[in-house]
Structure formats: structure tokens, C-alpha cells
C-alpha atoms as a PDB file:
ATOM      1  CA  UNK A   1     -28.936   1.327   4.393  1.00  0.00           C
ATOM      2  CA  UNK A   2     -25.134   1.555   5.287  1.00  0.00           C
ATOM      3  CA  UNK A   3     -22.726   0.691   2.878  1.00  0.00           C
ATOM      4  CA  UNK A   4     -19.929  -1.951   3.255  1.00  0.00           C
ATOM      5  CA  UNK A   5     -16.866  -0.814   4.596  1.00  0.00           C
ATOM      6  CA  UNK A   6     -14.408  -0.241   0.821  1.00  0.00           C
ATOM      7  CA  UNK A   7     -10.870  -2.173   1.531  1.00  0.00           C
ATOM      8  CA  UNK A   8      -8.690  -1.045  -0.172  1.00  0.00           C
ATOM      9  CA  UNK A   9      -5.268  -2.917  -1.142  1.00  0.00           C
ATOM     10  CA  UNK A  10      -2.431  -3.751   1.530  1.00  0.00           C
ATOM     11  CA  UNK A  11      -0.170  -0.992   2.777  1.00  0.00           C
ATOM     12  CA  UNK A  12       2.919  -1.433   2.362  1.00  0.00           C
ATOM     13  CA  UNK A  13       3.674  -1.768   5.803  1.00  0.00           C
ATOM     14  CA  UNK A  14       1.283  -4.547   5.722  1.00  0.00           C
ATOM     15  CA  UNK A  15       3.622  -6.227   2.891  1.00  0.00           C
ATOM     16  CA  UNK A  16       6.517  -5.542   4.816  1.00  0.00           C
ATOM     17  CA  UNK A  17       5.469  -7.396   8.022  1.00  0.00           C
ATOM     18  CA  UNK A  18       4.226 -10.589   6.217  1.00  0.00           C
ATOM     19  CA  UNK A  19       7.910 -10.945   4.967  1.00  0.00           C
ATOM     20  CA  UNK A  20       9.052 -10.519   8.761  1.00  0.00           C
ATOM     21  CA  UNK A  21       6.181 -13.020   9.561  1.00  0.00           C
ATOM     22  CA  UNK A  22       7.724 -15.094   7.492  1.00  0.00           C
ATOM     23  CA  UNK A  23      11.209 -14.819   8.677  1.00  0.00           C
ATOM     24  CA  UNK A  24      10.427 -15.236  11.989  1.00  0.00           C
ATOM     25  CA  UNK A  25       8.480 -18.340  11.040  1.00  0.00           C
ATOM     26  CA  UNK A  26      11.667 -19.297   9.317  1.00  0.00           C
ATOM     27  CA  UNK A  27      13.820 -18.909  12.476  1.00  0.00           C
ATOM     28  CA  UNK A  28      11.360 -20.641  14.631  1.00  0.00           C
ATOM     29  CA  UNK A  29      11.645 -23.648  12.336  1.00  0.00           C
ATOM     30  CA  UNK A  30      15.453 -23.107  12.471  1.00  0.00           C
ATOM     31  CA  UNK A  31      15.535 -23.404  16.513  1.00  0.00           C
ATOM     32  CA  UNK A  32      13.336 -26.358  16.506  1.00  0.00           C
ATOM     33  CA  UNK A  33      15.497 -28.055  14.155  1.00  0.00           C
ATOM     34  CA  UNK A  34      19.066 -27.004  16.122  1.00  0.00           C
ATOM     35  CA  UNK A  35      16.958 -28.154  19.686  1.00  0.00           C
ATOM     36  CA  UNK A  36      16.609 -31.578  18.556  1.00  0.00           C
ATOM     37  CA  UNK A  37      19.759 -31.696  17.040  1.00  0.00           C
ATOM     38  CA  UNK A  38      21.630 -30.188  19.773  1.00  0.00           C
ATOM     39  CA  UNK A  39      19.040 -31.280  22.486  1.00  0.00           C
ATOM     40  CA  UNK A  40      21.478 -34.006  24.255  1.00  0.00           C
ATOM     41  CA  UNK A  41      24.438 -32.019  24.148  1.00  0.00           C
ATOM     42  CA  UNK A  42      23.759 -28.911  26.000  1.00  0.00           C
ATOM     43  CA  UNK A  43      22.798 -28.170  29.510  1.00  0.00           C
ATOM     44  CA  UNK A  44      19.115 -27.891  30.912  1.00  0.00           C
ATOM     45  CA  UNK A  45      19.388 -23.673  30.450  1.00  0.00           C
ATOM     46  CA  UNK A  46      20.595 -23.767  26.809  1.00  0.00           C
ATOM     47  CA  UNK A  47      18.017 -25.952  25.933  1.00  0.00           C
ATOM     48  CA  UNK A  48      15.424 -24.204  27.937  1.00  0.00           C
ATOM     49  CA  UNK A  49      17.213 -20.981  26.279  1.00  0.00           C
ATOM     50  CA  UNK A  50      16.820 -22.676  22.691  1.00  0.00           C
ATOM     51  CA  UNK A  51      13.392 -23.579  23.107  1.00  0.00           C
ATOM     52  CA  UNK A  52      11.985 -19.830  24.592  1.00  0.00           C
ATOM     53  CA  UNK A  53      13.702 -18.315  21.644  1.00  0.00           C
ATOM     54  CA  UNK A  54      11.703 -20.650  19.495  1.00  0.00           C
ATOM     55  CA  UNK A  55       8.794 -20.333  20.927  1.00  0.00           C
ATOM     56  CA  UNK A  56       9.020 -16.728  20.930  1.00  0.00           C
ATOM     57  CA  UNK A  57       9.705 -16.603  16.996  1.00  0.00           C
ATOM     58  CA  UNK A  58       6.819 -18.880  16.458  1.00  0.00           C
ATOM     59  CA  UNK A  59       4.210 -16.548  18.480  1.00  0.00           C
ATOM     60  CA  UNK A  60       5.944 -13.097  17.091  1.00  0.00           C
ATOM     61  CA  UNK A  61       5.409 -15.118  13.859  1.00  0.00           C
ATOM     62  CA  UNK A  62       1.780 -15.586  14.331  1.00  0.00           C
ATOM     63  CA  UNK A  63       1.184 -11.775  15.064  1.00  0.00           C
ATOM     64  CA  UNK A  64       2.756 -10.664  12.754  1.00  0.00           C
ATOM     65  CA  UNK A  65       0.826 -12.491  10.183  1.00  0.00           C
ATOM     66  CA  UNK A  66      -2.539 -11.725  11.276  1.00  0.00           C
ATOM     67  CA  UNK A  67      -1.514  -8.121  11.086  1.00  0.00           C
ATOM     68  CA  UNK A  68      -0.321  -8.285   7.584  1.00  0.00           C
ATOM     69  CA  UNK A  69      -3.222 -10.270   6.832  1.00  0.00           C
ATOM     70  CA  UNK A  70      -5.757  -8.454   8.108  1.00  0.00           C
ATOM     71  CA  UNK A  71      -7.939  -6.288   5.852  1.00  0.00           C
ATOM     72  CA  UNK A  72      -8.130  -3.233   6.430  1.00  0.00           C
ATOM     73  CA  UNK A  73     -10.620  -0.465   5.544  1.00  0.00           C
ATOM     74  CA  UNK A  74     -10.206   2.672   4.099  1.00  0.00           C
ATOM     75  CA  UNK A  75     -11.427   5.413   6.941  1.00  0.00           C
ATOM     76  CA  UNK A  76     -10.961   8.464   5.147  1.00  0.00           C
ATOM     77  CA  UNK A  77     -14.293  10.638   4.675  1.00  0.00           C
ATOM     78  CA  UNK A  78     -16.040  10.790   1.390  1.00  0.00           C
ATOM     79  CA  UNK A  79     -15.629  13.853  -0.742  1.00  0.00           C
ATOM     80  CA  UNK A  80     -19.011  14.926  -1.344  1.00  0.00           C
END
């Protein structure tokens, strides 16, 4: 019978990119927040501008997080 796969903790890199995650979740919230308060006042591009930036944060956002979430095993061969 094959053993489960052993986890072991996050990397560090892992760590790393859920701050970024985070940031970029941040930002996203930022540009929402500046479209509607900005949204009348600018042209058609700067708000089409405003909103692909958001959108973009959002979804690097969302990858980045399911990288640093994701568990990931340990594939280095037993010493036996």
C-alpha cells in the first residue's frame, strides 16, 4: 500500500507570494475604490485604463494566492 504524499511546511517563497497576493489584492481594492470615485471625471480610456489595471490586480491576486496556498509535497527520495 502507498503511502500519503509527507507535506512538509511552506517555503518561503510560498510565504513571500501570499504577502504579494495580498498586496495586489490591496491595490485591486484601491482601483475599484479611485474608479468610482473618479469614474465621472475622466474620459472613456482612463476609466477603461483604471478598470484593466484593476482587474488585472484582482486576477494576479488570485494566482498568486492559490500558489502560496497550495500544499506542496516533499519529492525528495527516501534515505534508505
Amino acid at each position: 500500500m502507498q503511502q500519503p504524499a509527507r507535506h512538509t511546511p511552506k517555503h518561503l517563497w510560498q510565504k513571500i507570494i501570499n504577502i504579494i497576493a495580498k498586496l495586489s489584492f490591496f491595490i485591486a481594492a484601491i482601483g475599484v475604490v479611485l474608479t468610482l470615485i473618479y469614474g465621472n471625471d475622466v474620459s472613456e480610456a482612463n476609466k477603461a485604463s483604471m478598470g484593466a489595471i484593476t482587474f488585472i490586480c484582482f486576477a494576479i491576486g488570485i494566482v498568486l494566492n492559490t500558489i502560496g496556498n497550495t500544499s506542496i509535497p516533499s519529492l525528495k527520495p527516501d534515505n534508505d
